[in-house]
N, C-alpha and C. Protein backbone atom coordinates (compact mmCIF):
# COMPACT_ATOMS: atom_id res chain seq x y z
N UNK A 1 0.84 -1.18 0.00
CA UNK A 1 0.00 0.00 0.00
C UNK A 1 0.89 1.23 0.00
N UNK A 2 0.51 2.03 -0.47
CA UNK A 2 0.94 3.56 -0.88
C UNK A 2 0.58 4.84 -0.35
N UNK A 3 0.82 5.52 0.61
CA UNK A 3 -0.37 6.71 0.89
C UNK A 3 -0.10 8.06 -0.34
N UNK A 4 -0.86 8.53 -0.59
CA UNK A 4 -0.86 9.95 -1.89
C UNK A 4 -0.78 10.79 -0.99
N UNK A 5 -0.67 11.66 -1.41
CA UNK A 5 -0.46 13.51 -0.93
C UNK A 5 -1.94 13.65 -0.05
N UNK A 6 -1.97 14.10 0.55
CA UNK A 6 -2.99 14.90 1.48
C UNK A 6 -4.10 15.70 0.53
N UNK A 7 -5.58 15.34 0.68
CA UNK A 7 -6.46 16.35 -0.02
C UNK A 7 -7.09 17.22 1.27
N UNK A 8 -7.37 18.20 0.89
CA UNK A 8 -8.32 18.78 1.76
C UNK A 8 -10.06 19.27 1.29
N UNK A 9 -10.82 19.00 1.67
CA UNK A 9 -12.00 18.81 1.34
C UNK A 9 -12.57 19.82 2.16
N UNK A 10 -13.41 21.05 1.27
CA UNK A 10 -13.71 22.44 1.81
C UNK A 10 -14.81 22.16 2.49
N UNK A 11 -16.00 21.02 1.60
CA UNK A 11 -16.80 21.15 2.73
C UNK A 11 -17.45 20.43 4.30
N UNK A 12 -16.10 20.09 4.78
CA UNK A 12 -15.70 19.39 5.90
C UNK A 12 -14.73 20.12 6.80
N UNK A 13 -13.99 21.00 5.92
CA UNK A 13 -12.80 21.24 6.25
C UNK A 13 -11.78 20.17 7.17
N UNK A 14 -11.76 19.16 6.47
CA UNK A 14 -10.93 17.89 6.65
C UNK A 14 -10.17 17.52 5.94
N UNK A 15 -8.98 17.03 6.27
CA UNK A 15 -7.50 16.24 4.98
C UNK A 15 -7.48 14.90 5.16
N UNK A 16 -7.89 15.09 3.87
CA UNK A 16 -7.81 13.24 4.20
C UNK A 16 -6.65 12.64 3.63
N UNK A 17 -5.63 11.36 3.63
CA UNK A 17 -4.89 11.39 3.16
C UNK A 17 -4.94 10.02 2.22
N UNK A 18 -5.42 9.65 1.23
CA UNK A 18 -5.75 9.06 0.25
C UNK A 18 -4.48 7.54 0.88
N UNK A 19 -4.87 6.16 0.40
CA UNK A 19 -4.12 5.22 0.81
C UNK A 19 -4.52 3.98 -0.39
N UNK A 20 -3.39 3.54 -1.57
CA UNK A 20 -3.73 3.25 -2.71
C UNK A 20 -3.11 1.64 -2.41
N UNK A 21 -4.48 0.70 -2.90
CA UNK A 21 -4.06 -0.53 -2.50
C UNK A 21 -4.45 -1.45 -3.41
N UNK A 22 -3.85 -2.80 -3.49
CA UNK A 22 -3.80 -3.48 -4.59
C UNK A 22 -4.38 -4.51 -4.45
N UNK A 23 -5.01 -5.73 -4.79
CA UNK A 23 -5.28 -7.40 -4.75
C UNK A 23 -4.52 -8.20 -5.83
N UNK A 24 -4.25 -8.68 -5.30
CA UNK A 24 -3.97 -10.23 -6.34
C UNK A 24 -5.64 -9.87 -7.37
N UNK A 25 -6.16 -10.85 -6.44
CA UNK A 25 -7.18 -11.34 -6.86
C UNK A 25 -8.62 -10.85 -6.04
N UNK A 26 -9.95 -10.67 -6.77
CA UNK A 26 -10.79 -9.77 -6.40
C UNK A 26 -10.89 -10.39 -5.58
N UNK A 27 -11.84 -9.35 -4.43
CA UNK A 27 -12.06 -10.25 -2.69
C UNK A 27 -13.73 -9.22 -2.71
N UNK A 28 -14.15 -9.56 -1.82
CA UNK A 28 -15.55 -9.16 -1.01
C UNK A 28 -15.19 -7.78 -0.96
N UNK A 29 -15.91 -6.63 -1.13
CA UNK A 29 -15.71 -5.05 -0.72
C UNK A 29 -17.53 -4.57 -0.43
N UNK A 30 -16.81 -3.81 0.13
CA UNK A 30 -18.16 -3.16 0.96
C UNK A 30 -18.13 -1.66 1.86
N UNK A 31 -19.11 -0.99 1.62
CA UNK A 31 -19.03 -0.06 2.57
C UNK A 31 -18.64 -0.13 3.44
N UNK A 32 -18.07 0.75 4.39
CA UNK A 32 -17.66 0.21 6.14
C UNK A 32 -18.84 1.15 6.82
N UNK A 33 -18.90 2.76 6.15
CA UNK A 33 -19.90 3.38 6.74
C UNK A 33 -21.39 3.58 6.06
N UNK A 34 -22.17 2.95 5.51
CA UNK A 34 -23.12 3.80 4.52
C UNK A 34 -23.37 5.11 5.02
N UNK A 35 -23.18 5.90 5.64
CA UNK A 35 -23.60 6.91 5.60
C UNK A 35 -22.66 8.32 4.73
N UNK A 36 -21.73 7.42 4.72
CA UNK A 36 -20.72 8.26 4.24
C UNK A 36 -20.26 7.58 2.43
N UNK A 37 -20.63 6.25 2.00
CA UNK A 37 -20.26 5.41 0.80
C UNK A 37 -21.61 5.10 0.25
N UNK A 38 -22.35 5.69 -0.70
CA UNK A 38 -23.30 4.93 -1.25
C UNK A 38 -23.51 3.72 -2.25
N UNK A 39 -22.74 3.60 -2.75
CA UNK A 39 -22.14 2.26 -3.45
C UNK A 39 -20.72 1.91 -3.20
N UNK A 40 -20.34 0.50 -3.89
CA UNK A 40 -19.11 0.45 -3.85
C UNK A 40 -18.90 -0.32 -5.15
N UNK A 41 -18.08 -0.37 -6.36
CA UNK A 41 -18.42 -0.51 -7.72
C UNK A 41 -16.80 -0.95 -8.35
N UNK A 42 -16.75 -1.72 -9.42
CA UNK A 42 -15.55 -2.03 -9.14
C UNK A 42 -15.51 -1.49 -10.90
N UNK A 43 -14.57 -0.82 -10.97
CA UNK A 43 -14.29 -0.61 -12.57
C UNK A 43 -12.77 -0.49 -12.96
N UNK A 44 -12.83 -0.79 -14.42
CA UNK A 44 -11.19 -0.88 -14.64
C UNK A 44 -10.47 0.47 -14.76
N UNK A 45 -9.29 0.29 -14.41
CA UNK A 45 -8.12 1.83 -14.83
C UNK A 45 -8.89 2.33 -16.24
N UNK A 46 -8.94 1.55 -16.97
CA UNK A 46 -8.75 1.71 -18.73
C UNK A 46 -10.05 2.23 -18.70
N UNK A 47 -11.27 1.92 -18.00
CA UNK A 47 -12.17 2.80 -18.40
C UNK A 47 -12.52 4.36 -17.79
N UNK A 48 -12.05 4.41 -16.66
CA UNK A 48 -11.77 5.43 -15.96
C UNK A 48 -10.40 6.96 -17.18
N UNK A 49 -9.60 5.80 -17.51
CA UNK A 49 -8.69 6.62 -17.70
C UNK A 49 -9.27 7.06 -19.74
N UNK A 50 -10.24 6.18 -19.82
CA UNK A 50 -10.93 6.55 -21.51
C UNK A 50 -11.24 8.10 -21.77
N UNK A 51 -11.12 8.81 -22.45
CA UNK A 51 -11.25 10.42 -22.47
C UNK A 51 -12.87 10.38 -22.92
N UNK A 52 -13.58 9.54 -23.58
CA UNK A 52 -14.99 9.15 -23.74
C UNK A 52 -15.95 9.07 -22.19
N UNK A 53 -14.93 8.75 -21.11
CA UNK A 53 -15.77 8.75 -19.59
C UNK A 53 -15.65 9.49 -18.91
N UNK A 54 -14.72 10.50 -19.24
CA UNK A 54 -14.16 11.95 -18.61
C UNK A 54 -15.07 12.91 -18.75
N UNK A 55 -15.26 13.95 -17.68
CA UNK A 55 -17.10 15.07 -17.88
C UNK A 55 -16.21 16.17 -16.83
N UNK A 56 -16.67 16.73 -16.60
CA UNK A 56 -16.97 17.82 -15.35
C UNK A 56 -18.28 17.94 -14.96
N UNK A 57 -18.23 17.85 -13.62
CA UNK A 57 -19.93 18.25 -13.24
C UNK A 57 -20.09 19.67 -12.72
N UNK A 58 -21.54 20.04 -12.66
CA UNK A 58 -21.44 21.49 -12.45
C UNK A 58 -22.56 20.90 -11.38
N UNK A 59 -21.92 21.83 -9.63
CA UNK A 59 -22.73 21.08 -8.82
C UNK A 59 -23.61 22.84 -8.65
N UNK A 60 -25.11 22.78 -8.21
CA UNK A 60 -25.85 23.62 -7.88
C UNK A 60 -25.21 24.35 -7.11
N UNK A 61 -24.16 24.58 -6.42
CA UNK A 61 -23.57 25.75 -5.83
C UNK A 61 -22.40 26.63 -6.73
N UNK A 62 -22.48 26.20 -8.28
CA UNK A 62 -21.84 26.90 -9.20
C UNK A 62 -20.16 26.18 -8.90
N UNK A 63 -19.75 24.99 -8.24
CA UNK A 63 -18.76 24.18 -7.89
C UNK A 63 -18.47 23.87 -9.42
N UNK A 64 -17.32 23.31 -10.17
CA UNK A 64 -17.27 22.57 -11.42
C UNK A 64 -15.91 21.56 -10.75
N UNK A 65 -16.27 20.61 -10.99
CA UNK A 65 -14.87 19.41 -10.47
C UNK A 65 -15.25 18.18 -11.23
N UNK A 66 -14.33 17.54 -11.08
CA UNK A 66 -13.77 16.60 -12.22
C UNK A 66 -15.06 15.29 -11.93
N UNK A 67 -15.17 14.55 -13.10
CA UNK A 67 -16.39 13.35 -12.87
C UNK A 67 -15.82 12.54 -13.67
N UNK A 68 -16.77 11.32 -13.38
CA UNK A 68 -16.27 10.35 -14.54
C UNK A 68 -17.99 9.42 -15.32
N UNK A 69 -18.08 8.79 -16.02
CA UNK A 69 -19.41 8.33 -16.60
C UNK A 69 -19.02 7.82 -17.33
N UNK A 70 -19.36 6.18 -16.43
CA UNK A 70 -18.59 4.71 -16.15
C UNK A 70 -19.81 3.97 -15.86
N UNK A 71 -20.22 2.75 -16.48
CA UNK A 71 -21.24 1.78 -16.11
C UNK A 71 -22.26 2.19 -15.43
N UNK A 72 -22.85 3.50 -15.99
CA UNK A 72 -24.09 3.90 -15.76
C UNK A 72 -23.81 4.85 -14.64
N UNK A 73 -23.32 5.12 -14.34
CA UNK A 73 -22.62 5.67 -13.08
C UNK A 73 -22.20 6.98 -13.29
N UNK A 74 -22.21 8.43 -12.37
CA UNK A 74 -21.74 9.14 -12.47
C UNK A 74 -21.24 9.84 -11.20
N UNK A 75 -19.53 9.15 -11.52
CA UNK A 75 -18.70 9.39 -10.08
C UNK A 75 -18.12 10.83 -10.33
N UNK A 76 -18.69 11.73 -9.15
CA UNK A 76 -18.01 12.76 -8.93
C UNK A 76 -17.42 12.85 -7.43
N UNK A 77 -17.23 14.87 -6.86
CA UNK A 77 -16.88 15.01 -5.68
C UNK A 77 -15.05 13.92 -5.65
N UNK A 78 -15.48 13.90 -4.28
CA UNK A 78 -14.13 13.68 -3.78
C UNK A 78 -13.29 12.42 -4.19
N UNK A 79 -13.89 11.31 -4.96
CA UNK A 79 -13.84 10.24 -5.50
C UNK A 79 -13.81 10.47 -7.13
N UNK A 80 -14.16 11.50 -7.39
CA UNK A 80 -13.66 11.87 -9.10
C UNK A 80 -12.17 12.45 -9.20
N UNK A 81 -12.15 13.36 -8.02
CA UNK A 81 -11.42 14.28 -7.89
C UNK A 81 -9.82 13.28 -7.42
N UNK A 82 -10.38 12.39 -6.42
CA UNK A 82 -8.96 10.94 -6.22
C UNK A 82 -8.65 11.10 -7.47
N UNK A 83 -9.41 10.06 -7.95
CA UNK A 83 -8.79 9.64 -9.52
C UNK A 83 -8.38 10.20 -10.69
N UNK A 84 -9.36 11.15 -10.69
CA UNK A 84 -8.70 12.58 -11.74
C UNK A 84 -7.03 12.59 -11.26
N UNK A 85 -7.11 12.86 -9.96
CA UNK A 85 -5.33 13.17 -9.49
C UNK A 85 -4.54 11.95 -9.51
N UNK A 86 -5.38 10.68 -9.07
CA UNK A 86 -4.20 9.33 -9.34
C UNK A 86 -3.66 9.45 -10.81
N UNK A 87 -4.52 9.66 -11.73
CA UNK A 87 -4.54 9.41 -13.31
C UNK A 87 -3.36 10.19 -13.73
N UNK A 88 -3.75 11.51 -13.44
CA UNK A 88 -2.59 12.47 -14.08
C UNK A 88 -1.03 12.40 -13.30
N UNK A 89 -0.92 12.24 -11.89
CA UNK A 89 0.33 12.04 -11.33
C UNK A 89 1.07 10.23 -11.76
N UNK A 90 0.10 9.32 -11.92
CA UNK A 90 0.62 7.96 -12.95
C UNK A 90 0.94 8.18 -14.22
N UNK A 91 0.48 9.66 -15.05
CA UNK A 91 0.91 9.69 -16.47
C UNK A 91 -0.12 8.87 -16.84
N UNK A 92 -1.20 8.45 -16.55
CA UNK A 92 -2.35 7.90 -17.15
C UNK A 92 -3.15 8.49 -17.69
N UNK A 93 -3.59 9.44 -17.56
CA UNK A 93 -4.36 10.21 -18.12
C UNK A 93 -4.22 10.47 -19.93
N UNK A 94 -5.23 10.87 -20.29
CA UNK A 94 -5.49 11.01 -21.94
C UNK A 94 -6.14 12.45 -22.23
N UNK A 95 -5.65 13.44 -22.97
CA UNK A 95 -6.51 14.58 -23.56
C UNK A 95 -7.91 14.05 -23.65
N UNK A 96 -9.14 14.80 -22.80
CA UNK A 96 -10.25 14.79 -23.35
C UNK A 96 -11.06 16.04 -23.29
N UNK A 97 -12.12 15.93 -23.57
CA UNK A 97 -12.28 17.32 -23.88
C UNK A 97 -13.01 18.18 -22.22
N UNK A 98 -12.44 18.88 -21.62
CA UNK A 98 -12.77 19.38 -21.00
C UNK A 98 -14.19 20.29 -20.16
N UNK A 99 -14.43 20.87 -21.87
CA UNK A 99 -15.73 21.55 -22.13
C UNK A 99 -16.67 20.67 -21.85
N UNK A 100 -17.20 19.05 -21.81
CA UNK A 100 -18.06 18.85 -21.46
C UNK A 100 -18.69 18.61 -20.10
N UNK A 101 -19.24 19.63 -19.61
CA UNK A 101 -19.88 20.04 -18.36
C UNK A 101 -21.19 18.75 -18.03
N UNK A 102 -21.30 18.10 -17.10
CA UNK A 102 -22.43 17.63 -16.73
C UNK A 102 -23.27 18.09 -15.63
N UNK A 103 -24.51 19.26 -15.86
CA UNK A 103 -25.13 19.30 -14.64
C UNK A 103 -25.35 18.53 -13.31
N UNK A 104 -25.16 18.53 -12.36
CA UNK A 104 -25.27 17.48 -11.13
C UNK A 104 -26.77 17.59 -10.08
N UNK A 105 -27.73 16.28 -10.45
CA UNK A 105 -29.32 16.66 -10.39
C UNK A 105 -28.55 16.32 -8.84
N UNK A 106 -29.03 16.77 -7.57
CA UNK A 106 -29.40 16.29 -6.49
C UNK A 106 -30.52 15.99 -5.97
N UNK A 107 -31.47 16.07 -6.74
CA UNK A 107 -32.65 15.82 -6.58
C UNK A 107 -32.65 14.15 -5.92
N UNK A 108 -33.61 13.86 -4.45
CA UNK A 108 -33.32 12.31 -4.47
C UNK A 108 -34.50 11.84 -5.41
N UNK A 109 -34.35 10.80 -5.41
CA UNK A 109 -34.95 10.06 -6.79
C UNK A 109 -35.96 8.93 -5.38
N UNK A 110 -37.26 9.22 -6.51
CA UNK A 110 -38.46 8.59 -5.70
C UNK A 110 -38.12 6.98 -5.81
């Protein structure tokens, strides 16, 4: 295991310090807190790192930060923002187009 650089997260005002870990082989994963993890989803580097799954979201407080839209899924916040930064400090990352903004509904869903 690896720890990354320190993020700080404004609306907590907390640092968290990211901790990057590997398997052999897949195992059982799971939330530890739901209140804090609403899924837990397993997807590859290669699609994460595709410039076709790359977005920005635009959150209702006029926020814009990095997303991704992956197996139906649209990972933003502090978990876009990990990987956005794992991607580009691995040299993984790919030109994509920036400009595409994805509104972010918070609306909960009936």
């Amino acid at each position: 295991m690896r720890s990354l650089p320190d993020l700080y997260l404004p609306p907590s005002g907390l640092t968290v310090t990211p901790v990057l870990g590997y398997w052999c082989r897949p195992v059982p994963v799971q939330a530890m807190d739901p209140a804090e993890v609403q899924s837990v989803h397993r997807v590859h580097i290669a699609e994460l790192a595709d410039p076709a799954h790359r977005c920005r979201v635009l959150h209702p407080s006029g926020f814009i930060g990095p997303a991704f839209e992956v197996q139906g899924l649209l990972v933003w916040g502090f978990t876009a923002g990990l990987i956005s930064g794992l991607l580009d400090r691995l040299g993984w990352a790919r030109p994509w187009d920036e400009s595409r903004i994805v509104p972010l509904d918070l609306e909960p869903e009936e």
